[in-house]
N, C-alpha and C. Protein backbone atom coordinates (compact mmCIF):
# COMPACT_ATOMS: atom_id res chain seq x y z
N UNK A 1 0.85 -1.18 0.00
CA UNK A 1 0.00 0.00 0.00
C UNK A 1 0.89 1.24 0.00
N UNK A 2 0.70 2.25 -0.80
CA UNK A 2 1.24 3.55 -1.03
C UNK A 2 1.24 4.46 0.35
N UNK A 3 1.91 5.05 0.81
CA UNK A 3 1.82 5.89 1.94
C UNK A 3 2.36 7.33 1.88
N UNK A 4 1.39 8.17 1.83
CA UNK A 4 1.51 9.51 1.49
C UNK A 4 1.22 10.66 2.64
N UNK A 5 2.37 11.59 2.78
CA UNK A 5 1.96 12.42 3.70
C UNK A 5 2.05 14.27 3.24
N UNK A 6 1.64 14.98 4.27
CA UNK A 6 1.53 16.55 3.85
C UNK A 6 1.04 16.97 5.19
N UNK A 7 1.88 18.44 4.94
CA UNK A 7 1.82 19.45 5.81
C UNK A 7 1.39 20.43 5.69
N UNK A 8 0.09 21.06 5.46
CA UNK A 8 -0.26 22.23 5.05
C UNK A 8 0.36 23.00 6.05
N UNK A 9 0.85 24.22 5.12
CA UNK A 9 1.57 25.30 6.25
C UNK A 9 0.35 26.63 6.43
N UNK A 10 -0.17 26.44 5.33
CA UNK A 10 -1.44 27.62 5.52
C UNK A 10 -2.28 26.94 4.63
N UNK A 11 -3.90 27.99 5.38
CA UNK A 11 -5.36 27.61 4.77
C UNK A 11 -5.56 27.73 3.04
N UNK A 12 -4.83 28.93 2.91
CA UNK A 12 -4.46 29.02 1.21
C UNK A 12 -4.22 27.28 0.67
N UNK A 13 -2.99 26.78 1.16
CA UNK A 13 -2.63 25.43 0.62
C UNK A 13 -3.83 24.38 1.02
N UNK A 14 -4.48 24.25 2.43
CA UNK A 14 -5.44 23.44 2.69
C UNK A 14 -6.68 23.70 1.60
N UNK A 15 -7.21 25.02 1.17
CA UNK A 15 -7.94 25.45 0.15
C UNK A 15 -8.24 24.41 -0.69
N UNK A 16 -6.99 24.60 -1.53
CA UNK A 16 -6.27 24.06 -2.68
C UNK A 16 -6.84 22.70 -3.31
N UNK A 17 -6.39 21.82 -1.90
CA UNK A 17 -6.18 20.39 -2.15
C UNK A 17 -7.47 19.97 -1.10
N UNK A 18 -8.37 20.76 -0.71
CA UNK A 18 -9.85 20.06 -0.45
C UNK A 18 -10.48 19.79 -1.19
N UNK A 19 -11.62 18.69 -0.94
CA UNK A 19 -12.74 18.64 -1.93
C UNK A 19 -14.07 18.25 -1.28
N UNK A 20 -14.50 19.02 -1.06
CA UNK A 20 -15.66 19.54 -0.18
C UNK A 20 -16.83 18.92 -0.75
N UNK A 21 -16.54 18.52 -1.82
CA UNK A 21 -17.84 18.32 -3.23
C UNK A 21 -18.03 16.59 -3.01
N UNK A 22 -16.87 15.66 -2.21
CA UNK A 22 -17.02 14.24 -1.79
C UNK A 22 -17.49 13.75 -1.00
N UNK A 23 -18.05 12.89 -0.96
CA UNK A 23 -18.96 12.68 0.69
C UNK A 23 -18.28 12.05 1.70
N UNK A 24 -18.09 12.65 2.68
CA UNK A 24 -16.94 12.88 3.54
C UNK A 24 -15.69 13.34 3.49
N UNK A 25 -15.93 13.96 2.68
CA UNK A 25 -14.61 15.21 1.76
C UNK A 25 -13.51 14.37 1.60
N UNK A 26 -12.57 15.00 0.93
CA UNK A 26 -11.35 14.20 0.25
C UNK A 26 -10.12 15.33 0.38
N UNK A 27 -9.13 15.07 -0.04
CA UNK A 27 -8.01 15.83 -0.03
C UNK A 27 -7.01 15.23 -1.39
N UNK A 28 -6.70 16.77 -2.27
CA UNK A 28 -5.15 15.90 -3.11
C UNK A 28 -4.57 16.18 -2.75
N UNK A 29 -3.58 15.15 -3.55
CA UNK A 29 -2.17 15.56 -3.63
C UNK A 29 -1.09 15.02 -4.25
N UNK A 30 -0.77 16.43 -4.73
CA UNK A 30 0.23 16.61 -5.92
C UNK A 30 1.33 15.72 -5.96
N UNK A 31 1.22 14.63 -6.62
CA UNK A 31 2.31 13.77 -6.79
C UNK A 31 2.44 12.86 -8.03
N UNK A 32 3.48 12.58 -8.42
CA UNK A 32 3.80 11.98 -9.62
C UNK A 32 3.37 10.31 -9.18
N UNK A 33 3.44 10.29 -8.07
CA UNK A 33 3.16 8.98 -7.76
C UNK A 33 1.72 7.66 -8.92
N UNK A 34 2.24 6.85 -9.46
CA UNK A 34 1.04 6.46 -10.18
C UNK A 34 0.23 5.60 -9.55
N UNK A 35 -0.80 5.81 -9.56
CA UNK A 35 -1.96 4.88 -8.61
C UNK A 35 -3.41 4.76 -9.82
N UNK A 36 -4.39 3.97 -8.68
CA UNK A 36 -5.91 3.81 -10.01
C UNK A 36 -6.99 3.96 -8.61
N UNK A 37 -7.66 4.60 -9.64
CA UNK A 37 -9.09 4.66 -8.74
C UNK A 37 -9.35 3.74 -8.01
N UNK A 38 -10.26 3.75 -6.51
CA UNK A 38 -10.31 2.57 -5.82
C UNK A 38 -9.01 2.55 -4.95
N UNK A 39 -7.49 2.44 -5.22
CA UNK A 39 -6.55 2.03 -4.83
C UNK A 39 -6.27 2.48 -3.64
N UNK A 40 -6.16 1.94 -2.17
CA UNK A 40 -6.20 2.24 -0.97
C UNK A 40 -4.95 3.09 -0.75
N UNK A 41 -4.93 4.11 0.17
CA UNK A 41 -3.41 4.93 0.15
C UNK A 41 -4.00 4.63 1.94
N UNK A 42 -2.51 4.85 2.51
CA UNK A 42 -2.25 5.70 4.09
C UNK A 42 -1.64 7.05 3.76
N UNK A 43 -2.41 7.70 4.80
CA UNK A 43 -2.37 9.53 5.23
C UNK A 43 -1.75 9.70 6.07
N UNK A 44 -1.13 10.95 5.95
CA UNK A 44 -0.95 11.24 7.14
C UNK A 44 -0.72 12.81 6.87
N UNK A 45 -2.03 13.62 7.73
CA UNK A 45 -1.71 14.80 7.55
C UNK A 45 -1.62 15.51 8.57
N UNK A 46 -0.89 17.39 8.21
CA UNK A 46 -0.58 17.96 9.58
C UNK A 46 -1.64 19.52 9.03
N UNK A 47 -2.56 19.63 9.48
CA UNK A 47 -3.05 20.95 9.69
C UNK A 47 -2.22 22.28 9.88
N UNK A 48 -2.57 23.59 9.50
CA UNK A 48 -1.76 24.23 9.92
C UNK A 48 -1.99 24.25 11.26
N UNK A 49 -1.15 24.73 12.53
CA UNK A 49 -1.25 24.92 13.88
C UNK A 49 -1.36 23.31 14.51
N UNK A 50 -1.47 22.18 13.80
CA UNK A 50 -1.85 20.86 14.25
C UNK A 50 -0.46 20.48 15.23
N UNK A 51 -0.27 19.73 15.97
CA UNK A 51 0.83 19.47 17.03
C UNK A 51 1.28 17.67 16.32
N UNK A 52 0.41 17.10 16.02
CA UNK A 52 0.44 15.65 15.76
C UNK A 52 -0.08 15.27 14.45
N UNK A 53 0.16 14.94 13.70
CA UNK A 53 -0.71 14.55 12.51
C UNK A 53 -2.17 13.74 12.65
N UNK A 54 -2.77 13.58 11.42
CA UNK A 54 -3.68 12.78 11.63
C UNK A 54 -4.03 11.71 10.32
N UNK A 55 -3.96 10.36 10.88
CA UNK A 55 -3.64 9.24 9.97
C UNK A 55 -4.82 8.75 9.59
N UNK A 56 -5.02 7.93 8.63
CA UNK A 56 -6.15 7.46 8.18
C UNK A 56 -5.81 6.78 6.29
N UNK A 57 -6.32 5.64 6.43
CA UNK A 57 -6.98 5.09 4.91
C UNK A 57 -8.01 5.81 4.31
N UNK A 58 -7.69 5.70 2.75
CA UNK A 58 -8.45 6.48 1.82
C UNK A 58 -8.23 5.29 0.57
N UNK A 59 -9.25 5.38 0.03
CA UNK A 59 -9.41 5.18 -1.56
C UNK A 59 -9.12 6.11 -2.57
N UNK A 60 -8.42 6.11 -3.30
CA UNK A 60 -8.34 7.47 -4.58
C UNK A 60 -9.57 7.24 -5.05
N UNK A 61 -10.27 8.87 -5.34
CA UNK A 61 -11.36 8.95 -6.02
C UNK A 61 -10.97 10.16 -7.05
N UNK A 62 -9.85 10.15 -7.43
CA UNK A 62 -9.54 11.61 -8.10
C UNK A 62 -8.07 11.25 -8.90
N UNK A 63 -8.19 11.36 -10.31
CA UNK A 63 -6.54 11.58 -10.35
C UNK A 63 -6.82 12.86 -11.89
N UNK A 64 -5.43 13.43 -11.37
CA UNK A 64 -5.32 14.77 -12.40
C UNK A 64 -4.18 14.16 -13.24
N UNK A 65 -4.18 13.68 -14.45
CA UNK A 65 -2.79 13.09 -15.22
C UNK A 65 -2.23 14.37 -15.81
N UNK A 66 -1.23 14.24 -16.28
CA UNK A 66 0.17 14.85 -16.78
C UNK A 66 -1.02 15.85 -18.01
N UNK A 67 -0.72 16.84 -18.35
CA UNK A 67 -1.47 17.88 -19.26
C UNK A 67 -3.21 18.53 -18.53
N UNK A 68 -3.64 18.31 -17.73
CA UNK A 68 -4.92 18.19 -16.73
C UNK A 68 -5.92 19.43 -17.74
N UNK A 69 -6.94 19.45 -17.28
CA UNK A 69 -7.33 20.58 -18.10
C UNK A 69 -7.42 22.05 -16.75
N UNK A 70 -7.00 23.30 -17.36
CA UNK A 70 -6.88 24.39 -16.37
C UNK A 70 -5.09 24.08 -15.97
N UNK A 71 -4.33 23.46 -16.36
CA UNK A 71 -3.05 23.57 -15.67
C UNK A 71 -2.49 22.74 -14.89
N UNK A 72 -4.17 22.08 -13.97
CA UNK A 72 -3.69 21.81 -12.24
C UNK A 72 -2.70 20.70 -12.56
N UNK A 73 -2.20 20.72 -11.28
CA UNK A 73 -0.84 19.92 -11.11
C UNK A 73 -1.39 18.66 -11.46
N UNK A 74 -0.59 17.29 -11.46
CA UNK A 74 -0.44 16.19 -11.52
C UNK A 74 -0.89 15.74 -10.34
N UNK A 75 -1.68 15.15 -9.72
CA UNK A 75 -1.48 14.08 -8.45
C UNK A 75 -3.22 13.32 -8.51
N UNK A 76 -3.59 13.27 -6.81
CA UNK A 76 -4.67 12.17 -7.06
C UNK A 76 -5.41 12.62 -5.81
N UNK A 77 -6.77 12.16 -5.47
CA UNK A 77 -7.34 12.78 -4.66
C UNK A 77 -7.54 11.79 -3.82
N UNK A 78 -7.89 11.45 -1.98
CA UNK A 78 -7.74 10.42 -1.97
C UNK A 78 -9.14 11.03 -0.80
N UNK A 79 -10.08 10.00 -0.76
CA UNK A 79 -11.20 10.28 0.24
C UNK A 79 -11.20 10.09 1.51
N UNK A 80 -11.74 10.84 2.40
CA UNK A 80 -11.93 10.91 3.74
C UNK A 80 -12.68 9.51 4.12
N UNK A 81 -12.90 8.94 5.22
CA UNK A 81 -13.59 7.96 5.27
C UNK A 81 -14.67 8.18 6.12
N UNK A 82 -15.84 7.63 6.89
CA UNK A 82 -16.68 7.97 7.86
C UNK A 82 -16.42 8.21 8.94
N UNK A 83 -15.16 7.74 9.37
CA UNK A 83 -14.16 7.50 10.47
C UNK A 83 -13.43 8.69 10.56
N UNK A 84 -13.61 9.78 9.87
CA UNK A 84 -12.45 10.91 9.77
C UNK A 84 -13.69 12.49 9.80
N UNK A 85 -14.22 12.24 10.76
CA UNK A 85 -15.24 13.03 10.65
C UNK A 85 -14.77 14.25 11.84
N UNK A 86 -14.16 14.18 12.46
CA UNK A 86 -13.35 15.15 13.30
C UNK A 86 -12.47 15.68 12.52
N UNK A 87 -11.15 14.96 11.51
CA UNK A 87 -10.56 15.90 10.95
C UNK A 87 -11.50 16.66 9.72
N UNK A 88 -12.89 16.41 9.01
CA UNK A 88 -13.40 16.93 7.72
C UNK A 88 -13.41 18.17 8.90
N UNK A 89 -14.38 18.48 10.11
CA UNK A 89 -14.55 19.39 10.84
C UNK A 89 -13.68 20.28 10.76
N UNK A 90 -12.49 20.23 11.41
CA UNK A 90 -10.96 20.06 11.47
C UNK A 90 -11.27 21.51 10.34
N UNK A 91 -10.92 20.46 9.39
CA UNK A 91 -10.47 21.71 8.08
C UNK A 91 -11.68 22.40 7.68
N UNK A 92 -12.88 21.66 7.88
CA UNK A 92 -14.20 22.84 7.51
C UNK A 92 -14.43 24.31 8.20
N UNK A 93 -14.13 24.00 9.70
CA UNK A 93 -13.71 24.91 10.49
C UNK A 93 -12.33 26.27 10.02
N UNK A 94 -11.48 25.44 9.80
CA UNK A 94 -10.25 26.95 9.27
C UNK A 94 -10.59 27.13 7.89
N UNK A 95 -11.26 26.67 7.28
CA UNK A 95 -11.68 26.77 5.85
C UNK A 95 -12.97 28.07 5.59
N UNK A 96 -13.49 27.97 6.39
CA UNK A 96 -14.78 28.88 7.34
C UNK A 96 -15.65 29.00 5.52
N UNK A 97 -15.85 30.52 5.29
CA UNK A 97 -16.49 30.96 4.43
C UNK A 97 -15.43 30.97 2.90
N UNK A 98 -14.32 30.37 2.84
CA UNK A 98 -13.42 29.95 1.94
C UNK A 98 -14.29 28.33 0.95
N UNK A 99 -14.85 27.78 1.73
CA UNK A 99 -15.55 26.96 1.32
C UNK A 99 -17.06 27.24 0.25
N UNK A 100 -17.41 28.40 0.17
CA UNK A 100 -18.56 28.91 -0.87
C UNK A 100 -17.55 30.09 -1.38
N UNK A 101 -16.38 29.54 -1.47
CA UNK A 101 -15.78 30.56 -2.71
C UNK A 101 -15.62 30.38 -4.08
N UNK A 102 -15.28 30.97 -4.91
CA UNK A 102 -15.36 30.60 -6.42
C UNK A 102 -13.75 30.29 -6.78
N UNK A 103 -12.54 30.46 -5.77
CA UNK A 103 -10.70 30.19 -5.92
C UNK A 103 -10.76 29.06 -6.74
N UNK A 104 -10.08 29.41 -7.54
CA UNK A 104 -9.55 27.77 -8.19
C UNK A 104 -9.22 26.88 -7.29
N UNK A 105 -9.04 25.47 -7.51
CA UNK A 105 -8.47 24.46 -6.52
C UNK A 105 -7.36 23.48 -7.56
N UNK A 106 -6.93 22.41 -7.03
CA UNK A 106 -6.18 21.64 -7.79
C UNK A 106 -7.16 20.45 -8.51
N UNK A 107 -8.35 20.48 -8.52
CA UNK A 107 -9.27 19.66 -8.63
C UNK A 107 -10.49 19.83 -9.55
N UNK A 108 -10.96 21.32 -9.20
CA UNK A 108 -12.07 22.17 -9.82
C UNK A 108 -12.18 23.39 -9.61
């Protein structure tokens, strides 16, 4: 199993690589790494201000290949699970009214 981690240093970058639009939200990330839909990853992410990370399995439900349309980077999106319902909070919370914005993302 693939094991992928990230540190958002600010809400700008958390922005980015949310996807608010999945049910139980998802997160990318930008990596050359090659994977397929379905394909289970381990997380491990650090919030900005977070002290400890926070780990969790995901399924990719997202991949952006090499030429994407709009630019966005290369990588893959990987979903939150039902079990990760404190960290969706987590980032819905510092995300606040950033979440009914129109910003580009790496995704949509």
């Amino acid at each position: 199993m693939i094991s992928i981690s990230i540190e958002f240093k600010n809400v700008q970058q958390l922005y980015g690589s949310y996807m608010p639009f999945v049910n139980h939200g998802g997160l990318f990330f930008i990596s050359q790494e090659r994977v397929e839909l379905g394909q289970m990853i381990e997380v491990s992410v650090m919030l900005p201000d977070d002290l400890e990370p926070t780990e969790f399995e995901g399924s990719v439900i997202w991949i952006n290949p090499l030429g994407a349309q709009g630019g966005r980077p290369v990588g893959f999106g990987v979903s939150l699970n039902e079990n990760q319902i404190k960290l969706r909070s987590e980032i819905e919370k510092l995300l606040g009214a950033k979440l009914s914005g129109a910003d580009v993302t790496s995704t949509m």
